[in-house]
Protein backbone atom coordinates (compact mmCIF):
# COMPACT_ATOMS: atom_id res chain seq x y z
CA UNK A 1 11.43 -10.20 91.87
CA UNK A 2 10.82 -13.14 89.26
CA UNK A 3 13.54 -15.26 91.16
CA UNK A 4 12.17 -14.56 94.55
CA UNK A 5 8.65 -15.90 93.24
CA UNK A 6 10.41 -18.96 91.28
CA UNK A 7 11.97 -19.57 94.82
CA UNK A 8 9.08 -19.30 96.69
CA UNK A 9 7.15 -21.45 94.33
CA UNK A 10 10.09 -24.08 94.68
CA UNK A 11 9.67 -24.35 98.10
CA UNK A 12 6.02 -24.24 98.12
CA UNK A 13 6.18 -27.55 96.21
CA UNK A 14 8.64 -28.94 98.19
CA UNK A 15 7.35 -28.47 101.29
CA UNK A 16 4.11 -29.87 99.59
CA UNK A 17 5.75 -33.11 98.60
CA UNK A 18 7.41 -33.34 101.87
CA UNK A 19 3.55 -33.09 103.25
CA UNK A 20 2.57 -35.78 101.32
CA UNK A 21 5.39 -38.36 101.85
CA UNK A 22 5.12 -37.96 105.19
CA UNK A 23 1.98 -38.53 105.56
CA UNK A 24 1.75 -41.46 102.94
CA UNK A 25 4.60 -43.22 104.91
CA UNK A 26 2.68 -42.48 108.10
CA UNK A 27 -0.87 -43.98 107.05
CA UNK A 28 1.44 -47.02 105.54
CA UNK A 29 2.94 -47.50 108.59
CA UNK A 30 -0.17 -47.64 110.79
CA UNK A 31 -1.74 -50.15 108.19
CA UNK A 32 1.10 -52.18 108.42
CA UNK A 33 1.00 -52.25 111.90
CA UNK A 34 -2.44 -52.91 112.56
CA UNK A 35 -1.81 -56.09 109.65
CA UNK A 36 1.23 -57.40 112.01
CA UNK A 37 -1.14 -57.63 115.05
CA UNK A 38 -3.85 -59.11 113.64
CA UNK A 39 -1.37 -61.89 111.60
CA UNK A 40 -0.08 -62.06 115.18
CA UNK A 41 -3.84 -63.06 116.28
CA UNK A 42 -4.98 -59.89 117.67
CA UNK A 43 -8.38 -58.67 117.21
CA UNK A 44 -7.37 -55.17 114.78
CA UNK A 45 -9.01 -53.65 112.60
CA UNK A 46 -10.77 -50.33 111.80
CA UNK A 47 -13.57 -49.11 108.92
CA UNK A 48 -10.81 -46.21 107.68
CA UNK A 49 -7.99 -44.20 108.22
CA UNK A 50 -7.28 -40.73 106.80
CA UNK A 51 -4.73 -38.31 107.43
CA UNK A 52 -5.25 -34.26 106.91
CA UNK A 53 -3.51 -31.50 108.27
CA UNK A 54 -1.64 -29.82 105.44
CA UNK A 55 0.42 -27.65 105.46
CA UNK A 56 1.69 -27.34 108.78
CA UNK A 57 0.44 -31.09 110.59
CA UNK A 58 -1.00 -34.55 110.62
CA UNK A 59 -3.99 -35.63 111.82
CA UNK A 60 -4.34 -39.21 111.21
CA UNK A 61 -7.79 -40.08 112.13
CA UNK A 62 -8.80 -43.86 112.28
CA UNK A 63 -12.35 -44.85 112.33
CA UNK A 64 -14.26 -47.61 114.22
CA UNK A 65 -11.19 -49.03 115.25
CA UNK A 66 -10.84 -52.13 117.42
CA UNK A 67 -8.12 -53.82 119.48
CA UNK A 68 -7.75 -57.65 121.23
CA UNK A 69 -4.56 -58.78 122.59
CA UNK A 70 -5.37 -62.84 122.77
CA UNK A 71 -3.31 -62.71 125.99
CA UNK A 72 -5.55 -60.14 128.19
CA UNK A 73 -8.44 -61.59 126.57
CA UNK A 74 -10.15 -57.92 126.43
CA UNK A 75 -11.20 -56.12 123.11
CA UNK A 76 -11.23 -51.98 123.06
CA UNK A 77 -12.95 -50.71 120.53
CA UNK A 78 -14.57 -46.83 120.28
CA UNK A 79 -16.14 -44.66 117.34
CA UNK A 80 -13.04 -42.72 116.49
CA UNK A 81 -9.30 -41.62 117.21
CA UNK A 82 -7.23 -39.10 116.41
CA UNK A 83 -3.45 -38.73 116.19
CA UNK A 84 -2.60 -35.16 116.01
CA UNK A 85 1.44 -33.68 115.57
CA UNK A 86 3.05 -31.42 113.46
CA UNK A 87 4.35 -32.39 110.33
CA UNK A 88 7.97 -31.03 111.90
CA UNK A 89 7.67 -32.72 114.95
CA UNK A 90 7.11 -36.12 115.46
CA UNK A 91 7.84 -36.69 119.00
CA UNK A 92 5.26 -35.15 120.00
CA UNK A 93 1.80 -36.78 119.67
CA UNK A 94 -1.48 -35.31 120.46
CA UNK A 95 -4.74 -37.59 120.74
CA UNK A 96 -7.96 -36.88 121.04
CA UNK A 97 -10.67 -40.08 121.68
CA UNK A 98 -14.18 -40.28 120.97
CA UNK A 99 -16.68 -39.67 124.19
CA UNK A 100 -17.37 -43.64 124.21
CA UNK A 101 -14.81 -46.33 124.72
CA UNK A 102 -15.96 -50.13 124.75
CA UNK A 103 -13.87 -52.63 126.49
CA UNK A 104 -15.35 -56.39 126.39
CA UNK A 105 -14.54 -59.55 127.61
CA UNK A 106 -16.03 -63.14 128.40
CA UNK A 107 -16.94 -61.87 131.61
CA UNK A 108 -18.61 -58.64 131.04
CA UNK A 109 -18.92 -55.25 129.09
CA UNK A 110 -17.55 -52.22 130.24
CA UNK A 111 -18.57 -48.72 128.66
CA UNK A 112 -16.36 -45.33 129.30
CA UNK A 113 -18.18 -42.31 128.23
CA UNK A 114 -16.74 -38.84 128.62
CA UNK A 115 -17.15 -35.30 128.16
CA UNK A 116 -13.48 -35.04 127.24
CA UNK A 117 -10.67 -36.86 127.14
CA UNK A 118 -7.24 -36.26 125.74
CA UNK A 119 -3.76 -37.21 125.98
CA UNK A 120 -0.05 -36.10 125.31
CA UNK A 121 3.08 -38.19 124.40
CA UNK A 122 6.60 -37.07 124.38
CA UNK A 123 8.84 -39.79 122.55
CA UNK A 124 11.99 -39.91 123.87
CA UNK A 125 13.50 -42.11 121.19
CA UNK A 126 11.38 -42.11 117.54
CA UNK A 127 13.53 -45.93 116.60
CA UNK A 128 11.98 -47.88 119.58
CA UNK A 129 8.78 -45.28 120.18
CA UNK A 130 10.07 -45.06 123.93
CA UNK A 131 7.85 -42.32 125.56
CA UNK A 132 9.25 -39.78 127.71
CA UNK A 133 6.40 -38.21 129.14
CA UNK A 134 2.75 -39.40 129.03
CA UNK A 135 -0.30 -37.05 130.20
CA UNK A 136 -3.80 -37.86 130.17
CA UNK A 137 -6.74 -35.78 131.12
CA UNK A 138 -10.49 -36.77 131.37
CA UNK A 139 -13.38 -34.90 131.87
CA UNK A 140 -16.74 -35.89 133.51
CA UNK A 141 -16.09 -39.59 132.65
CA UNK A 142 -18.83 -42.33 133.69
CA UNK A 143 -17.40 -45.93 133.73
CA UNK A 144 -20.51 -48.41 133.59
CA UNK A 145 -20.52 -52.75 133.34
CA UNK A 146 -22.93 -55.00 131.85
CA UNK A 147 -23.74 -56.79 135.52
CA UNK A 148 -24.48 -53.15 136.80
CA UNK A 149 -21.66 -51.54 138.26
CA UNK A 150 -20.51 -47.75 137.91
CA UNK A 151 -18.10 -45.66 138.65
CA UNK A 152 -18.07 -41.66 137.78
CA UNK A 153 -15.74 -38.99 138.38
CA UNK A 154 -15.48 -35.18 137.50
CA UNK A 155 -11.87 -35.05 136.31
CA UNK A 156 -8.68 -36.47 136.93
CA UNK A 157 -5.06 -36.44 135.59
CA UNK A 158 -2.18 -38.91 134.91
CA UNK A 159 1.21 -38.50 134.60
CA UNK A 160 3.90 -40.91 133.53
CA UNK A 161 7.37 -39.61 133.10
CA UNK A 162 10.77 -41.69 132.29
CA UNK A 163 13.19 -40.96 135.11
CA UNK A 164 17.14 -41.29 134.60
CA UNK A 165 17.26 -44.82 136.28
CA UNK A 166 17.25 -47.68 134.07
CA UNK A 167 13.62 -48.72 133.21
CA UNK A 168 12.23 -46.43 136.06
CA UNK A 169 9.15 -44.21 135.45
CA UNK A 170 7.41 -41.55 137.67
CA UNK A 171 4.18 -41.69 137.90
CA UNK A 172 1.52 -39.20 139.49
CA UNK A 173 -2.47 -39.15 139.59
CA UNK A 174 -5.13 -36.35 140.67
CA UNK A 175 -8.93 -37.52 140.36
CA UNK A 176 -11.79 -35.24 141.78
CA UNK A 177 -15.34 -35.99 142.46
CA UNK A 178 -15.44 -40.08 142.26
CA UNK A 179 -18.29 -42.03 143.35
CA UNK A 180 -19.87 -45.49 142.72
CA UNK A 181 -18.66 -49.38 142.72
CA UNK A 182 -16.53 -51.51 140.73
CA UNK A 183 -15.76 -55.66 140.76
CA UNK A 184 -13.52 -56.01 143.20
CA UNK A 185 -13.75 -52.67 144.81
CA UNK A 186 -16.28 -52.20 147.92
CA UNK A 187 -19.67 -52.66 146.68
CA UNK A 188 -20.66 -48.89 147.77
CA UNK A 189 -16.94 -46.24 147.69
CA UNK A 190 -19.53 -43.65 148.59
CA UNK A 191 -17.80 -40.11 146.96
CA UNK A 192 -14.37 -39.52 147.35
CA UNK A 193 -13.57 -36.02 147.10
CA UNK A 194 -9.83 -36.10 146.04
CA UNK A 195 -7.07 -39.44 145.53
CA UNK A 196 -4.17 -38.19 144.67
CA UNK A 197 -1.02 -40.50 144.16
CA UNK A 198 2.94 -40.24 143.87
CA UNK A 199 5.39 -42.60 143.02
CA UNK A 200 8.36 -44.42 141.36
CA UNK A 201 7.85 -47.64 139.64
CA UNK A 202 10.80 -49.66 137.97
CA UNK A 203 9.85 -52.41 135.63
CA UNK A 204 11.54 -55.40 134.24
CA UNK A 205 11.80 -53.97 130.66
CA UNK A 206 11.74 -50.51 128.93
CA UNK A 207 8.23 -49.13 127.38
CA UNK A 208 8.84 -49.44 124.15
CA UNK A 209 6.28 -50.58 121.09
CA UNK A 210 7.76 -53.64 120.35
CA UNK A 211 7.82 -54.83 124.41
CA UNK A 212 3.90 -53.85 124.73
CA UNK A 213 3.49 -55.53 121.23
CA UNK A 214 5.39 -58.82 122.35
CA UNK A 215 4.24 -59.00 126.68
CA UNK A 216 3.83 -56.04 128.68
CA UNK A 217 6.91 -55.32 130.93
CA UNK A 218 5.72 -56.11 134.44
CA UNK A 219 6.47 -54.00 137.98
CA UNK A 220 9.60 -54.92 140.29
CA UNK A 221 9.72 -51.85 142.38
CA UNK A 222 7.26 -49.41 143.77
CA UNK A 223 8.16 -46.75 145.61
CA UNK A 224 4.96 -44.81 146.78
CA UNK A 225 6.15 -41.26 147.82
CA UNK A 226 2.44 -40.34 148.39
CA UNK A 227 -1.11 -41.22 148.36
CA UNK A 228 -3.55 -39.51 149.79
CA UNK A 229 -7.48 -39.77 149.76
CA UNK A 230 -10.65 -37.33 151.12
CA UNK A 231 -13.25 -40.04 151.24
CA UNK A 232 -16.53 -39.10 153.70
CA UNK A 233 -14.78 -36.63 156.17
CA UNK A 234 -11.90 -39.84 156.33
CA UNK A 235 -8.58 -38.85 155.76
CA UNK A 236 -6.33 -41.63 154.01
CA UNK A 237 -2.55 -41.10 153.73
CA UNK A 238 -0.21 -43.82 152.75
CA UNK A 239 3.45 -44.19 151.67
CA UNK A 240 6.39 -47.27 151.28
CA UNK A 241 8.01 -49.47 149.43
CA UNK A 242 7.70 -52.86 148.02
CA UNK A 243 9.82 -55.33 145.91
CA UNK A 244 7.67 -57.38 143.44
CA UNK A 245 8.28 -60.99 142.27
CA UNK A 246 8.26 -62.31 139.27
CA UNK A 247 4.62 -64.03 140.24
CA UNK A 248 3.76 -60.56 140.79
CA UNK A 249 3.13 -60.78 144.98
CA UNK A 250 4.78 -57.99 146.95
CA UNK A 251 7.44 -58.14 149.53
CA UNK A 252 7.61 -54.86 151.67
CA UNK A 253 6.01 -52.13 153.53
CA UNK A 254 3.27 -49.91 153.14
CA UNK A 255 1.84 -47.74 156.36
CA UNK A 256 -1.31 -46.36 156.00
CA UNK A 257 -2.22 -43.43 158.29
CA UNK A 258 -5.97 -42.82 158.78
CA UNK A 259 -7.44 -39.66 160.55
CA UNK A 260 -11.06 -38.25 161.42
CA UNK A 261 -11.72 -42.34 162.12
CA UNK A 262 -14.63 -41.29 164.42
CA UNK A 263 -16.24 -38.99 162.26
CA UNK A 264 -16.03 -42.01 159.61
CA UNK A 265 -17.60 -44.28 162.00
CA UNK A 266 -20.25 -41.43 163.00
CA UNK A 267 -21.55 -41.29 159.18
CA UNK A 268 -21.39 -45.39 158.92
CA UNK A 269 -23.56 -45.29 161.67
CA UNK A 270 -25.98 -42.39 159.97
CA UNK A 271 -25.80 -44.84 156.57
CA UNK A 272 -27.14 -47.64 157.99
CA UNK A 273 -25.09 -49.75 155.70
CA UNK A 274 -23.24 -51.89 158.74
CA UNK A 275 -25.00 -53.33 161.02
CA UNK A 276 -24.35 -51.44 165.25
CA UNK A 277 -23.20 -54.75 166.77
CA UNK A 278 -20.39 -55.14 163.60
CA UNK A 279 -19.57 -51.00 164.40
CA UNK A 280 -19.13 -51.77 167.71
CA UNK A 281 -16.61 -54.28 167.36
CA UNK A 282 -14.98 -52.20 164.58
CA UNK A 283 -14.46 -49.24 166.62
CA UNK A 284 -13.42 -50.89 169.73
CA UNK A 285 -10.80 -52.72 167.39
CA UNK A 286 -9.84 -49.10 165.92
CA UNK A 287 -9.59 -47.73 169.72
CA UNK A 288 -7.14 -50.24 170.84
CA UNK A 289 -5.27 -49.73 167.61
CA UNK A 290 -4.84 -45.58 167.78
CA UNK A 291 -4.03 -45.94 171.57
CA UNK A 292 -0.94 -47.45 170.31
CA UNK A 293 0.04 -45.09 168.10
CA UNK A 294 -0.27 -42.39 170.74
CA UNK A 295 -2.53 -40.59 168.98
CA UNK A 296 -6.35 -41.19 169.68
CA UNK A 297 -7.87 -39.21 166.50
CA UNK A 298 -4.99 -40.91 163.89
CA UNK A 299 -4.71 -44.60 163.01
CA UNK A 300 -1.33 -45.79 162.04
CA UNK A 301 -1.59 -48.92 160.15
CA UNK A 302 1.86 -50.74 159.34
CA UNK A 303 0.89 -53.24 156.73
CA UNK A 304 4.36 -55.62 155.28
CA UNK A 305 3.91 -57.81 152.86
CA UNK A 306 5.54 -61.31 152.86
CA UNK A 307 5.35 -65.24 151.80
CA UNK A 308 2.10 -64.01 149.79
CA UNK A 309 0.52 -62.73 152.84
CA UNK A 310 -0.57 -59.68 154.43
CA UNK A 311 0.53 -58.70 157.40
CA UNK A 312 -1.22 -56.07 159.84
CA UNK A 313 1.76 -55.80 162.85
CA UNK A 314 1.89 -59.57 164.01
CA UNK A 315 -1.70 -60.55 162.16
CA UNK A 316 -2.18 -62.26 159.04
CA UNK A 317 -5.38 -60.63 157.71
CA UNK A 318 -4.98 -62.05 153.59
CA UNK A 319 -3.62 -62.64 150.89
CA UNK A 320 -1.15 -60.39 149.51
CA UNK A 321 -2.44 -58.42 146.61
CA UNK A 322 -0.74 -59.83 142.86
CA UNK A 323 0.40 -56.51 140.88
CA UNK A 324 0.69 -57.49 137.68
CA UNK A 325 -0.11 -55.62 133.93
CA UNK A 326 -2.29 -57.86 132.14
């Protein structure tokens, strides 16, 4: 019986200095890191970092902490983080963010508040912090801008997953409930129920730390299995493929298949928002296009994208979009 305690006691206090190396080496490594970036000229910082947890995990909790990449020329800063795993397992990250997330830039502030929001990592590879799988989940988040824009939405999910091809990632989204306006978006999305999205997207490096640290690795392939959207009694489903340049301009197809366009048109009308003469010319426009497709209530919209330009059938209508991570 003596032995069995003296073991028990042995292990107690080895498990208890394995505890606290770990978790020493962790909190040095995160300082360290946050030191590199900011003698790399990154704005990094925070106002503490703890880590708790014993026996079983660590929590590393950073507070007021604050992050600038001098290349996007954006600074994200919120109250608190948390890292969560268990002291067994480091693959496999938990974090949990404050309900408030700051993002500023010359051109404007942007404020994220939540009720929650969450996320999961699976590291594939601990030496180059590769992930494997990526979920994040947010709850009744409210995105609002300095010159008076905002966004809501009830909840949504992403999904990033490394597939078996070389530097090829699966990625999936499902947002409820969104409604408001964003730069660059139409001034007024109305509410769209559901936008759901599936696809493959291969890009020019692997995600690892060190290739987010040094310049984000950029698209060259999207393959989009699936998006759909509920938006006003409109039904929006599109799907294709494009190759991306290095200047970040498309070069492929994408057809967009629209149904319930009348009803659409119907509640335009009700909104007031167009004016009748511009609704008239849209829907003739929309009738000329669906009696081609052979179906009067469905729109098919072949959109290819070439020489930086965006083409609607044999009609230039813009510029094609650039897709690039800043």
């Amino acid at each position: 019986m003596k032995r069995l305690t003296i073991l028990v006691i042995v292990a107690a206090l080895g498990w208890s200095g394995y505890w606290f190396w770990n978790a020493n080496v962790q909190k040095s490594a995160i300082a360290a890191w946050f030191a590199a970036r900011d003698a790399d000229g990154w704005i990094a910082d925070y106002s503490d970092l703890s880590i708790s947890g014993f026996p079983n995990r660590l929590d590393t909790t950073l507070t007021a902490p604050r992050l600038g990449d001098p290349s996007a020329d954006v600074v994200w800063q919120t109250p608190f983080l948390q890292l969560m795993r268990l002291s067994y397992n480091p693959s496999h990250l938990i974090a949990v963010l404050a309900n408030t997330q700051t993002l500023v830039s010359p051109v404007r502030q942007t404020t994220v508040t939540t009720t929650d929001l969450r996320a999961s990592l699976k590291i594939a590879d601990m030496g180059t912090l590769s992930p494997e799988r990526l979920i994040i989940v947010a709850e009744g988040l409210e995105l609002s801008t300095s010159d008076a824009r905002a966004l809501s939405l009830d909840v949504s999910q992403f999904t990033a997953e490394a597939l078996p091809a070389q530097n090829s990632y699966r990625v999936a989204l499902d947002a409820r409930g969104i409604a408001g306006a964003l730069p660059g978006w139409i001034n007024d999305i109305g509410a769209i129920d559901r936008l759901t999205a599936d696809l493959e997207v291969r890009l020019s490096a692997p995600l690892t730390l060190s290739a987010i640290e040094s310049g984000r690795p950029q698209p060259e392939r999207i393959k989009l299995a699936l998006a759909e959207a509920e938006w006003n009694g409109l039904r929006l489903v599109a799907a294709g493929e494009v190759e991306i340049s290095e200047a970040g301009t498309p070069i492929g197809d994408i057809t967009l298949k629209v149904r319930n366009w009348r009803e659409m048109l119907a509640a335009e009308r009700q909104s007031g928002r167009l004016s009748a003469r511009a609704l008239t010319q849209i829907e003739i426009t929309l009738n000329v296009i669906s009696g081609l497709s052979g179906n009067p209530e469905t729109l098919d919209l072949p959109f290819e994208f070439k020489n930086g330009k965006t083409w609607l059938g044999p009609l230039v209508i813009g510029n094609a979009p650039i897709i690039r991570i800043p």
